[in-house]
PDB file of N, CA and C in Angstrom:
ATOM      1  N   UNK A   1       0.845  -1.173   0.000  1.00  0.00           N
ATOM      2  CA  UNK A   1       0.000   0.000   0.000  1.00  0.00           C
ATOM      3  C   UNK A   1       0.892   1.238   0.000  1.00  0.00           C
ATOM      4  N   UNK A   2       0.686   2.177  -0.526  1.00  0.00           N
ATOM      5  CA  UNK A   2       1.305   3.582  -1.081  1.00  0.00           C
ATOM      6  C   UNK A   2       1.081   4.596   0.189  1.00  0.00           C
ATOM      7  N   UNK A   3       2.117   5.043   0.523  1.00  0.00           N
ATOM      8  CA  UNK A   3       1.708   5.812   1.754  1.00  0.00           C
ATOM      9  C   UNK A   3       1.134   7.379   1.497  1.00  0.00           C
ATOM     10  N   UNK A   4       0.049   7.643   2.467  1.00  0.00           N
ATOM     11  CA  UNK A   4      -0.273   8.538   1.682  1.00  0.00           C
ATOM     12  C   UNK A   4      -0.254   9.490   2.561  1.00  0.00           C
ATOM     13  N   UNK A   5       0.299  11.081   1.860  1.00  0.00           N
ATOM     14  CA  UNK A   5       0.247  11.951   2.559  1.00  0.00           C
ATOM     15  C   UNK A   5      -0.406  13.269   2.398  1.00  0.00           C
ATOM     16  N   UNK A   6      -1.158  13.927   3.549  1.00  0.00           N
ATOM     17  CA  UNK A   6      -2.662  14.681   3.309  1.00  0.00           C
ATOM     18  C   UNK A   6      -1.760  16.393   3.492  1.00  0.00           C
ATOM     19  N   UNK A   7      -0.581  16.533   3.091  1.00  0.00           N
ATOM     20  CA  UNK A   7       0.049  17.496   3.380  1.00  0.00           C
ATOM     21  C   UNK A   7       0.150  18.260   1.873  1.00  0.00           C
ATOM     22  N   UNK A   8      -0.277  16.952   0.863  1.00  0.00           N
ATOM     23  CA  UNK A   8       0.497  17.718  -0.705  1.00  0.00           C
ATOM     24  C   UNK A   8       0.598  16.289  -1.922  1.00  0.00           C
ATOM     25  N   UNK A   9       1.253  16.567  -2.777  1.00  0.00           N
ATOM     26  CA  UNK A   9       1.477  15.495  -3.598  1.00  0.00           C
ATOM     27  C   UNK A   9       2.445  15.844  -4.623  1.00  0.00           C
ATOM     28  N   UNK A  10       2.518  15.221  -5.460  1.00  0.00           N
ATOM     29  CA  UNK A  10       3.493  14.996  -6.565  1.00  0.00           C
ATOM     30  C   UNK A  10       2.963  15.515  -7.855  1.00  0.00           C
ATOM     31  N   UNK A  11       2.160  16.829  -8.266  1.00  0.00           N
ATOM     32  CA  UNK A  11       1.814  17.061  -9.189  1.00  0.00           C
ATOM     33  C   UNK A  11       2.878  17.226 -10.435  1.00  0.00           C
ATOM     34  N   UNK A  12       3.545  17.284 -10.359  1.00  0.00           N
ATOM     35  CA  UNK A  12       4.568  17.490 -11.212  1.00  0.00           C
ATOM     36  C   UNK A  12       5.441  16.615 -11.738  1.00  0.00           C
ATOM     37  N   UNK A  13       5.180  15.347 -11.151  1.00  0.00           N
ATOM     38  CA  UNK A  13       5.441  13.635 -11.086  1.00  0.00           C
ATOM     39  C   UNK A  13       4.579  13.431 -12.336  1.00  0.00           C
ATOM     40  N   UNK A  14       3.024  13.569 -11.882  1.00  0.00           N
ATOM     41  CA  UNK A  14       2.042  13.390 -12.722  1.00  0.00           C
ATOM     42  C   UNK A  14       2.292  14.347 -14.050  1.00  0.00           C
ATOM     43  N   UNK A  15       2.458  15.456 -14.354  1.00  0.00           N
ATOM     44  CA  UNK A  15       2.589  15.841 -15.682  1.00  0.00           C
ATOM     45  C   UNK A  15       3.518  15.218 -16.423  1.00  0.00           C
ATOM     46  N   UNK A  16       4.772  14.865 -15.478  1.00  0.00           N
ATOM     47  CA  UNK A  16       5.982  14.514 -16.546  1.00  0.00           C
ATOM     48  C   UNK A  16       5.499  12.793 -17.204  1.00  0.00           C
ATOM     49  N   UNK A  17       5.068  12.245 -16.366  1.00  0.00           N
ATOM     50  CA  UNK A  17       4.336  11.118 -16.188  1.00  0.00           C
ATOM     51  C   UNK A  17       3.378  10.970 -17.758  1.00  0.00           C
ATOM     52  N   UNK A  18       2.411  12.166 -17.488  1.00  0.00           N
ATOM     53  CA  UNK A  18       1.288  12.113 -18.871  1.00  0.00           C
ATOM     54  C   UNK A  18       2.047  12.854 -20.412  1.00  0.00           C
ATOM     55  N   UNK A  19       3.045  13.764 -19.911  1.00  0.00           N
ATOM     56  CA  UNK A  19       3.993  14.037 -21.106  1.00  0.00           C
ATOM     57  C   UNK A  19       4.677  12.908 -21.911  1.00  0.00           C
ATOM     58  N   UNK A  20       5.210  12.517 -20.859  1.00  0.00           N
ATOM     59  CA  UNK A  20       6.019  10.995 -22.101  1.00  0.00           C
ATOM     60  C   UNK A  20       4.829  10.151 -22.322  1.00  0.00           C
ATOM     61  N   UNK A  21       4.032  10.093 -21.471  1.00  0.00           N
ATOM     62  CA  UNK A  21       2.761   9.068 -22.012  1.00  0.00           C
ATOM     63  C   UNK A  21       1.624   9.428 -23.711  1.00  0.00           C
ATOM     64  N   UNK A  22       2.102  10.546 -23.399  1.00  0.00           N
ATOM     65  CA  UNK A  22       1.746  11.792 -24.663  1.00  0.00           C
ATOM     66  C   UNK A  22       1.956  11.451 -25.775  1.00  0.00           C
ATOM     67  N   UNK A  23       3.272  11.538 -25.715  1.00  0.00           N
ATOM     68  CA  UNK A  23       4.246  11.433 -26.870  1.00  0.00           C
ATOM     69  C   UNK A  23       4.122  10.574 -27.842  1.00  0.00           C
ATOM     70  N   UNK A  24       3.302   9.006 -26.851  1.00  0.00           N
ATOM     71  CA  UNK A  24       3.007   8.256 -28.332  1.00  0.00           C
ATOM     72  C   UNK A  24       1.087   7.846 -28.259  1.00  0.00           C
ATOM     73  N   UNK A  25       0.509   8.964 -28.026  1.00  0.00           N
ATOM     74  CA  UNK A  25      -0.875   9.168 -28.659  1.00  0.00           C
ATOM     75  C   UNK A  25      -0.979  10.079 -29.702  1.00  0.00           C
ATOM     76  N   UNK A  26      -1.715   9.554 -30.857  1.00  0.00           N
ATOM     77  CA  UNK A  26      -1.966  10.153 -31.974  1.00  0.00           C
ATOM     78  C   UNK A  26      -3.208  10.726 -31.957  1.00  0.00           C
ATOM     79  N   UNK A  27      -4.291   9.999 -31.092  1.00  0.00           N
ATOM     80  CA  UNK A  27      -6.110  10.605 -30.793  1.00  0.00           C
ATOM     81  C   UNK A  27      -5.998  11.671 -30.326  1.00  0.00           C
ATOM     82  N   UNK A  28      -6.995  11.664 -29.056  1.00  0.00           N
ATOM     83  CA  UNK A  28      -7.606  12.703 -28.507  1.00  0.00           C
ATOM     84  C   UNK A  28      -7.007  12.509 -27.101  1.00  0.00           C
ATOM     85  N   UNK A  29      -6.542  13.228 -26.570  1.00  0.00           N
ATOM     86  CA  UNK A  29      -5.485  13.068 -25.108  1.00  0.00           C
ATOM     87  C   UNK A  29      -5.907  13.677 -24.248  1.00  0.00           C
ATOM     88  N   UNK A  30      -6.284  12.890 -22.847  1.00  0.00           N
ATOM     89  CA  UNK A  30      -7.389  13.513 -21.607  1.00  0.00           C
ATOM     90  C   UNK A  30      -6.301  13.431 -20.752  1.00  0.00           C
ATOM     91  N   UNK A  31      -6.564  14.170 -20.046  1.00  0.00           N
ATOM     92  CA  UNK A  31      -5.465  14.114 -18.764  1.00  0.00           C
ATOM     93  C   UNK A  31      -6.579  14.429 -17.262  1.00  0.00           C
ATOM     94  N   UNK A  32      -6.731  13.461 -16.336  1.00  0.00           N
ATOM     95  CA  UNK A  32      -7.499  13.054 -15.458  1.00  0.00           C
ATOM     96  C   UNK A  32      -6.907  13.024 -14.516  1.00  0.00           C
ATOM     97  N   UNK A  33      -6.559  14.391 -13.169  1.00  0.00           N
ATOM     98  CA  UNK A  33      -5.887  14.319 -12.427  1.00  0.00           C
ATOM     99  C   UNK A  33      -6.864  14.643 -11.072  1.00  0.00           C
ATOM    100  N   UNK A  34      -6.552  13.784  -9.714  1.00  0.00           N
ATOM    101  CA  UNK A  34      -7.722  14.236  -8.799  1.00  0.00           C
ATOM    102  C   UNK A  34      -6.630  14.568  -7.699  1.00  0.00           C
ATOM    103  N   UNK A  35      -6.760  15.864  -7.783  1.00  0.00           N
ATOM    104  CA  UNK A  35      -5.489  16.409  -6.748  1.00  0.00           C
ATOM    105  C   UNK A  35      -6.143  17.387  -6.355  1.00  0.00           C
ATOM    106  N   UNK A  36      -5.546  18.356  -5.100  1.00  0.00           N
ATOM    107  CA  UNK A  36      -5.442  19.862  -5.123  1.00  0.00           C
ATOM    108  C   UNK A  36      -4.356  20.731  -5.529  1.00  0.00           C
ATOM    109  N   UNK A  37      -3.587  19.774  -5.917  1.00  0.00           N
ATOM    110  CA  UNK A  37      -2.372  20.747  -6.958  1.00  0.00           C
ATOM    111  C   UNK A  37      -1.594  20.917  -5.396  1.00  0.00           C
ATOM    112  N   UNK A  38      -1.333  20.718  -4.677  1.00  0.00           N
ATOM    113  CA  UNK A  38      -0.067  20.945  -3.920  1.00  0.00           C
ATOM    114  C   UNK A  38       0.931  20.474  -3.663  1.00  0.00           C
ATOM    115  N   UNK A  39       1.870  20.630  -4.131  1.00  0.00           N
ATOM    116  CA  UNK A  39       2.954  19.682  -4.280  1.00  0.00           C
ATOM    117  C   UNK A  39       4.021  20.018  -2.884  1.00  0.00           C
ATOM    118  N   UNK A  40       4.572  19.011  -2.701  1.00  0.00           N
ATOM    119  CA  UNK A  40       5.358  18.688  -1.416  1.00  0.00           C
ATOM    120  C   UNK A  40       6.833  18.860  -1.950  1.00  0.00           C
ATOM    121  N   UNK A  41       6.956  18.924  -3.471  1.00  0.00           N
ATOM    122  CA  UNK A  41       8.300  18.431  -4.105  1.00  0.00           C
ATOM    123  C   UNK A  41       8.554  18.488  -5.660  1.00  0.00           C
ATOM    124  N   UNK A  42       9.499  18.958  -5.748  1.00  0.00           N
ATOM    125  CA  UNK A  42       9.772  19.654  -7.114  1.00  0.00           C
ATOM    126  C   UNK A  42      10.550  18.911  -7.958  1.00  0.00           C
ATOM    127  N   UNK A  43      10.668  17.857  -7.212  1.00  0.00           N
ATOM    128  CA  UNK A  43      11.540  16.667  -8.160  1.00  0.00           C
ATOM    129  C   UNK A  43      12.216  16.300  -9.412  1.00  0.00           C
ATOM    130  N   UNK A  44      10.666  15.975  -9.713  1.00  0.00           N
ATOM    131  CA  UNK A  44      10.403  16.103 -11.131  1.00  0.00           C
ATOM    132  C   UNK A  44       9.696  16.752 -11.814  1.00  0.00           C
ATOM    133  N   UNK A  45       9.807  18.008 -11.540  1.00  0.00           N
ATOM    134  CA  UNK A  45       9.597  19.782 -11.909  1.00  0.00           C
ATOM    135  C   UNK A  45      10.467  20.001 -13.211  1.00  0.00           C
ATOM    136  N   UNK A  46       9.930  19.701 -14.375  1.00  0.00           N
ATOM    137  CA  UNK A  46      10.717  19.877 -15.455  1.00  0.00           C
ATOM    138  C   UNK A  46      10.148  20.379 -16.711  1.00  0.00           C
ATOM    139  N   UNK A  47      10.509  22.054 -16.806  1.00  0.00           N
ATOM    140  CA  UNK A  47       9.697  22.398 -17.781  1.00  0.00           C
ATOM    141  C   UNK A  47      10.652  22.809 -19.035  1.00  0.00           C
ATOM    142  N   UNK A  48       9.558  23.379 -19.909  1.00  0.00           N
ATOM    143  CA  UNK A  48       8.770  22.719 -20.639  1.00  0.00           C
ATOM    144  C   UNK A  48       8.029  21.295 -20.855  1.00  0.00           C
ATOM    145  N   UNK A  49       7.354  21.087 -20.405  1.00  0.00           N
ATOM    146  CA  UNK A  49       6.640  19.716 -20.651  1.00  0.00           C
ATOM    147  C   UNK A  49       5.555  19.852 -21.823  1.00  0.00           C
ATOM    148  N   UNK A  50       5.305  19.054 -22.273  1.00  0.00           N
ATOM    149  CA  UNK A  50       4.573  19.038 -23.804  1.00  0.00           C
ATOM    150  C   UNK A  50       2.897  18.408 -23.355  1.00  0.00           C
ATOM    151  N   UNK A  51       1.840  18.401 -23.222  1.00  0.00           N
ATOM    152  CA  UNK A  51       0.392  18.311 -23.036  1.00  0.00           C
ATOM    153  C   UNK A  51      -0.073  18.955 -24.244  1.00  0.00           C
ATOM    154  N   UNK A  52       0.681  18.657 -25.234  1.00  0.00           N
ATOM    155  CA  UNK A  52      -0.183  19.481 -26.039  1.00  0.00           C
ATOM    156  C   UNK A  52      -1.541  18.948 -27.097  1.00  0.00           C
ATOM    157  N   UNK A  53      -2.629  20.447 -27.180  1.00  0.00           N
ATOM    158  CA  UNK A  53      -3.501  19.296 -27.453  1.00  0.00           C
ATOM    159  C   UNK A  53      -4.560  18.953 -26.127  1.00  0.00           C
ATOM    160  N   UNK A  54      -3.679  18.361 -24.930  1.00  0.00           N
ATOM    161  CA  UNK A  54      -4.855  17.080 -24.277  1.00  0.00           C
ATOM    162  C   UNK A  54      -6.071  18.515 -23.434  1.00  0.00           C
ATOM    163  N   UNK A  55      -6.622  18.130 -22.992  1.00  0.00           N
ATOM    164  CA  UNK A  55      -7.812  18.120 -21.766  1.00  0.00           C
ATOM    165  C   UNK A  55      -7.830  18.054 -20.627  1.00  0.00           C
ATOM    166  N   UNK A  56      -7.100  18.596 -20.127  1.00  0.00           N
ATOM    167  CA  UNK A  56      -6.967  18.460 -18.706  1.00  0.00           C
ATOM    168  C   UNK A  56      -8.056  19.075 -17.342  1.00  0.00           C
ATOM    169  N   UNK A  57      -8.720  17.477 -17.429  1.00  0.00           N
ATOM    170  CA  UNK A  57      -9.956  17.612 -15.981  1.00  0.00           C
ATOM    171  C   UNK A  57      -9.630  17.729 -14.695  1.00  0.00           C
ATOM    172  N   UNK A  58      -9.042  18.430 -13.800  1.00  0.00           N
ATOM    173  CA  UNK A  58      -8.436  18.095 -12.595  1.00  0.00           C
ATOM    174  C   UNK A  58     -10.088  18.154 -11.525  1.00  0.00           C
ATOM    175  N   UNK A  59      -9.819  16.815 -11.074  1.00  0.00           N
ATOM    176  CA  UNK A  59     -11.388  16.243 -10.391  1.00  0.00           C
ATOM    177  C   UNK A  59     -10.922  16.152  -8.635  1.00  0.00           C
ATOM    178  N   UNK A  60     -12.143  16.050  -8.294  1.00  0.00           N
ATOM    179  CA  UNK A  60     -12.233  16.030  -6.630  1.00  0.00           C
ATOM    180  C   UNK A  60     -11.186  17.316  -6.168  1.00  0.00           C
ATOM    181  N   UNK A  61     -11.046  18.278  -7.177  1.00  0.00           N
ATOM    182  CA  UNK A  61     -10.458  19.280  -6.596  1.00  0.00           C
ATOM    183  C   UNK A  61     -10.473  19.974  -5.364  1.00  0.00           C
ATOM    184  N   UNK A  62     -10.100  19.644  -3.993  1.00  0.00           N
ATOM    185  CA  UNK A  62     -10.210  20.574  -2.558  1.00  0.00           C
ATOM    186  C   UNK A  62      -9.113  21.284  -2.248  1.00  0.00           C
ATOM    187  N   UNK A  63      -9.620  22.589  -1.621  1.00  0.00           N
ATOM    188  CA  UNK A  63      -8.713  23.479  -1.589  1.00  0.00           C
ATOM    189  C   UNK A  63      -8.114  23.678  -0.096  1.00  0.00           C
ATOM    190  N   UNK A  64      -6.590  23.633  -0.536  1.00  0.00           N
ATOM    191  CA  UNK A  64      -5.816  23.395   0.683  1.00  0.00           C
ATOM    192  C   UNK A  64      -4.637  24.071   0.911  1.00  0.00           C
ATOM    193  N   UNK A  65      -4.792  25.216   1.370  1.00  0.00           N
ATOM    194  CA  UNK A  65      -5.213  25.400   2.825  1.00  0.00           C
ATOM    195  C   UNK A  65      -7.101  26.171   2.558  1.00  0.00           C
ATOM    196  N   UNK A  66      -8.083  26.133   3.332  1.00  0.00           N
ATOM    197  CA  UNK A  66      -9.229  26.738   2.752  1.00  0.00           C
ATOM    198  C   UNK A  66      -9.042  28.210   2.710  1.00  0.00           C
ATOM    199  N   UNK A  67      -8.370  28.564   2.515  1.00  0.00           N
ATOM    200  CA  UNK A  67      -8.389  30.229   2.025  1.00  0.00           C
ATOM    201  C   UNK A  67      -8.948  30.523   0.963  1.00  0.00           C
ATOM    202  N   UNK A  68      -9.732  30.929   0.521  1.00  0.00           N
ATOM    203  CA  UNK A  68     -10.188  31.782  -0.943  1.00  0.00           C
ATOM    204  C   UNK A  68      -9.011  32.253  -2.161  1.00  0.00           C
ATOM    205  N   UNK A  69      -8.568  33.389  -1.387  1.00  0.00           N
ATOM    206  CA  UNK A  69      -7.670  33.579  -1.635  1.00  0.00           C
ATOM    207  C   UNK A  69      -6.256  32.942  -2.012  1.00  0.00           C
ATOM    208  N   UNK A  70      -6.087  32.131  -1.772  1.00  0.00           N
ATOM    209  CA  UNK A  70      -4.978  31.285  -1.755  1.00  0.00           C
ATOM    210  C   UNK A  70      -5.272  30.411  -2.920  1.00  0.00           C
ATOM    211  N   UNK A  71      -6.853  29.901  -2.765  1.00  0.00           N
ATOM    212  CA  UNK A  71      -6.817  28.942  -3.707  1.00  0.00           C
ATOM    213  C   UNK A  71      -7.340  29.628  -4.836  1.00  0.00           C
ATOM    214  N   UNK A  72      -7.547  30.406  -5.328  1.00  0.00           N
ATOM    215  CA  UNK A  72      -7.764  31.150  -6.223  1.00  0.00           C
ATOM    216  C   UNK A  72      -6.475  31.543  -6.958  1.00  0.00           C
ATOM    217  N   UNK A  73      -5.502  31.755  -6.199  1.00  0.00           N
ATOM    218  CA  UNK A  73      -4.114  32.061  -6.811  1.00  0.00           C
ATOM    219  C   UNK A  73      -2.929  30.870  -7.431  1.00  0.00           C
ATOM    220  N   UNK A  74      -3.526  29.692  -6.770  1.00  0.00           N
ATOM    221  CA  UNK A  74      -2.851  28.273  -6.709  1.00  0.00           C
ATOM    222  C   UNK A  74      -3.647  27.764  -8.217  1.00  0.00           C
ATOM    223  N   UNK A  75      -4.716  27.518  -8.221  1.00  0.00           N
ATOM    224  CA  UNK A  75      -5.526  27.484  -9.624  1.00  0.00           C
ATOM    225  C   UNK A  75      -5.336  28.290 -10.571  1.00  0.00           C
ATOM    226  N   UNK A  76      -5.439  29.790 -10.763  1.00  0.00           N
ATOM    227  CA  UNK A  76      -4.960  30.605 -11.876  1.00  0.00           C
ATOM    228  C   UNK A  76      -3.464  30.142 -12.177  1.00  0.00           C
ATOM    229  N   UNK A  77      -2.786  30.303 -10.861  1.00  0.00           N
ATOM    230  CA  UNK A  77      -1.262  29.826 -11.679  1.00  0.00           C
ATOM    231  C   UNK A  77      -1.392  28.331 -12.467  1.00  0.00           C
ATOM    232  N   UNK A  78      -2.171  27.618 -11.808  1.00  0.00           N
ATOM    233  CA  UNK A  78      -1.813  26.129 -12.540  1.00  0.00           C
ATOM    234  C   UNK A  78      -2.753  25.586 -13.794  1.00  0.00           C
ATOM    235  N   UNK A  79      -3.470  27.092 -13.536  1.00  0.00           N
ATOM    236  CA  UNK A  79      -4.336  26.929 -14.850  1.00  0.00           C
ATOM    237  C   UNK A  79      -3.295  27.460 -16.298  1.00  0.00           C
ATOM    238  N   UNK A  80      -2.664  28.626 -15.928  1.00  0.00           N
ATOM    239  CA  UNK A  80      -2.005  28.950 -16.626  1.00  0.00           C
ATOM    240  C   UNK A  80      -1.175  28.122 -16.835  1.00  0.00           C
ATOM    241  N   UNK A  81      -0.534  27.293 -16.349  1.00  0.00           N
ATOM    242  CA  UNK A  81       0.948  26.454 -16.333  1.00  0.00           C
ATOM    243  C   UNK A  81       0.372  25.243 -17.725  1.00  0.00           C
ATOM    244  N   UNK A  82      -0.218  24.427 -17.163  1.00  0.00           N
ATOM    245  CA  UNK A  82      -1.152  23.917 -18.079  1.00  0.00           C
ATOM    246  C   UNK A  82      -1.412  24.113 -19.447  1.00  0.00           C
ATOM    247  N   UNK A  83      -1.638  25.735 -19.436  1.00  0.00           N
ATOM    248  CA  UNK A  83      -1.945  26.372 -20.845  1.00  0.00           C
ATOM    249  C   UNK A  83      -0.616  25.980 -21.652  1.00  0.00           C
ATOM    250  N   UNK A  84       0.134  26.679 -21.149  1.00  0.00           N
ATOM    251  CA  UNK A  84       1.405  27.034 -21.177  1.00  0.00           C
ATOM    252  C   UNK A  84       2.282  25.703 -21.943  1.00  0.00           C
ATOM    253  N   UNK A  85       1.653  24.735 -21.494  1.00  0.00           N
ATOM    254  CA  UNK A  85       2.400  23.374 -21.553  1.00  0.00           C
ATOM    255  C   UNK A  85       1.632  22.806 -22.504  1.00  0.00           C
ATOM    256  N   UNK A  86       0.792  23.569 -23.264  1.00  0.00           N
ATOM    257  CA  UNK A  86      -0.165  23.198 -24.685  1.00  0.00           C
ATOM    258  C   UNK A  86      -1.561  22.422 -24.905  1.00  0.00           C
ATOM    259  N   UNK A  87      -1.772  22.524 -22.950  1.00  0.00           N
ATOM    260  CA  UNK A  87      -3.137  21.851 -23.127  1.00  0.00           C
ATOM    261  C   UNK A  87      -3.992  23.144 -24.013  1.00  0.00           C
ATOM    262  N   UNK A  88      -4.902  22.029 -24.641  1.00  0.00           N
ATOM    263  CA  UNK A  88      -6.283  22.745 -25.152  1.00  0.00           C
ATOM    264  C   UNK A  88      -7.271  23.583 -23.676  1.00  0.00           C
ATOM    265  N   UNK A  89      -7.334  22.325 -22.897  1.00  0.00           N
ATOM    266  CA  UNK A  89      -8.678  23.277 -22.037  1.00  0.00           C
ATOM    267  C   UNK A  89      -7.984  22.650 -20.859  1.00  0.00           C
ATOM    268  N   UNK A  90      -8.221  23.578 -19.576  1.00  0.00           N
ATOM    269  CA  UNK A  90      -8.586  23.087 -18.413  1.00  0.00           C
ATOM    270  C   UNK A  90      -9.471  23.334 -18.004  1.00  0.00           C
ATOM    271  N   UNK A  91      -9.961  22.387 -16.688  1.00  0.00           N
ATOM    272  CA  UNK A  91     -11.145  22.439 -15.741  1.00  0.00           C
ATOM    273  C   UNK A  91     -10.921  21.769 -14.875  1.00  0.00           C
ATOM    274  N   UNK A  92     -11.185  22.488 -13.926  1.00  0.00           N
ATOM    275  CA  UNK A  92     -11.435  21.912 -12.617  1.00  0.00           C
ATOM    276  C   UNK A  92     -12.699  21.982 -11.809  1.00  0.00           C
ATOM    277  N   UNK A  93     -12.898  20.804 -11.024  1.00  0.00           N
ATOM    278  CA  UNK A  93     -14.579  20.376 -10.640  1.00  0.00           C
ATOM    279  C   UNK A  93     -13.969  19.874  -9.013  1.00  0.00           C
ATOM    280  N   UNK A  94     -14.632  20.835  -8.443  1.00  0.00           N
ATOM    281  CA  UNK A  94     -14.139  20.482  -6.492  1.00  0.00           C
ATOM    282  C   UNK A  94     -15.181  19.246  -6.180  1.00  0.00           C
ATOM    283  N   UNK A  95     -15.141  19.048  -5.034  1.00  0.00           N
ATOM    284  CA  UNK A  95     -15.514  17.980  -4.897  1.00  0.00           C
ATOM    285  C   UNK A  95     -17.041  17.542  -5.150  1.00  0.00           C
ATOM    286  N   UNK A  96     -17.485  18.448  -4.714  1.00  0.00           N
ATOM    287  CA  UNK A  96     -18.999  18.399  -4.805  1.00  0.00           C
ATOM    288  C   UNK A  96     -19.952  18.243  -6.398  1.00  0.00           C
ATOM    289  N   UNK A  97     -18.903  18.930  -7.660  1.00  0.00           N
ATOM    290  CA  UNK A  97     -18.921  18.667  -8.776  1.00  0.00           C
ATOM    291  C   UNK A  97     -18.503  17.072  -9.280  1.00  0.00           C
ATOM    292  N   UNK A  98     -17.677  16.960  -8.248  1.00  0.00           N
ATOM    293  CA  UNK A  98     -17.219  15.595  -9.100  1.00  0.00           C
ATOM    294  C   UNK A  98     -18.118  14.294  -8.764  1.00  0.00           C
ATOM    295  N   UNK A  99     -18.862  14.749  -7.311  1.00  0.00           N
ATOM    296  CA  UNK A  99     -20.159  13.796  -6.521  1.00  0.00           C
ATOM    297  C   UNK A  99     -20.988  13.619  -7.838  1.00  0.00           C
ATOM    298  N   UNK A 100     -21.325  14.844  -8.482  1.00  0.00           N
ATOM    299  CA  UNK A 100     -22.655  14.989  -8.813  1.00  0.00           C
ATOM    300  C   UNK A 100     -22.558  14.760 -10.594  1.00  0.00           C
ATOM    301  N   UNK A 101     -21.599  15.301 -10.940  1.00  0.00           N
ATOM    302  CA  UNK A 101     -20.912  15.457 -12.476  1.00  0.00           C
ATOM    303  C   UNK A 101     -20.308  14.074 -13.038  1.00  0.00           C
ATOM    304  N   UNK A 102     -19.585  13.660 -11.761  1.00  0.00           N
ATOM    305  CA  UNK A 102     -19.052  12.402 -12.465  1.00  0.00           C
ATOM    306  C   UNK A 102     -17.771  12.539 -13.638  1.00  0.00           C
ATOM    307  N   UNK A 103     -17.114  13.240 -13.665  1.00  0.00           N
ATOM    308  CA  UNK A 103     -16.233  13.650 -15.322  1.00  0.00           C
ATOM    309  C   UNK A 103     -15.107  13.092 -14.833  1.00  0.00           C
ATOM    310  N   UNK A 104     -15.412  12.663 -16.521  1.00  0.00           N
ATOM    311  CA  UNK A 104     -14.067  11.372 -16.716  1.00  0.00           C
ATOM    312  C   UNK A 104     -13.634  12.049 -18.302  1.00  0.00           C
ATOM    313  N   UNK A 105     -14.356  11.522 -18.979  1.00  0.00           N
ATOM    314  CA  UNK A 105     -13.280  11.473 -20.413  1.00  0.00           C
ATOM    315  C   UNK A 105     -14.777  11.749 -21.167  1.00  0.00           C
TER     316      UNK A 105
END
């Protein structure tokens, strides 16, 4: 079992992750991430990364720390980052969207 920690995550694990996974789709490319985007670690923080093209749904989105503010600034940046990295669209659906919405692909 994967230990899990409620402090943050590896978002940046996950892009480099769906970038090379990228690389050999020729369709339509979804990118399905259920995080709050806080990363603990910059690891594998390596940009330019290529998404280009995909869809990126970031689901069960909760905001952490609950500030407004905060998470409002944590999302615009990673909305932009995203862009940036050639997705077509983002969206994000907090939790209560993802109860009710269900979005996958």
């Amino acid at each position: 079992m994967n230990p899990y920690d409620n402090t943050g995550a590896d978002p940046w694990g996950c892009l480099d992750s769906a970038a090379t996974h990228f690389t050999h789709v020729a369709g339509e490319k979804i990118l399905l991430i259920a995080s709050p985007l806080v990363s603990t670690t910059t690891v594998q923080r390596i940009a330019p990364l290529s998404l280009s093209g995909a869809r990126v749904n970031v689901i069960w989105h909760a905001c952490i720390p609950a500030v407004a503010s905060v998470c409002a600034t944590n999302d615009a940046t990673w909305h932009q980052l995203l862009l940036s990295f050639g997705a077509r669209t983002v969206t994000f659906f907090d939790v209560a969207q993802s109860e009710v919405e269900k979005p996958t692909f």
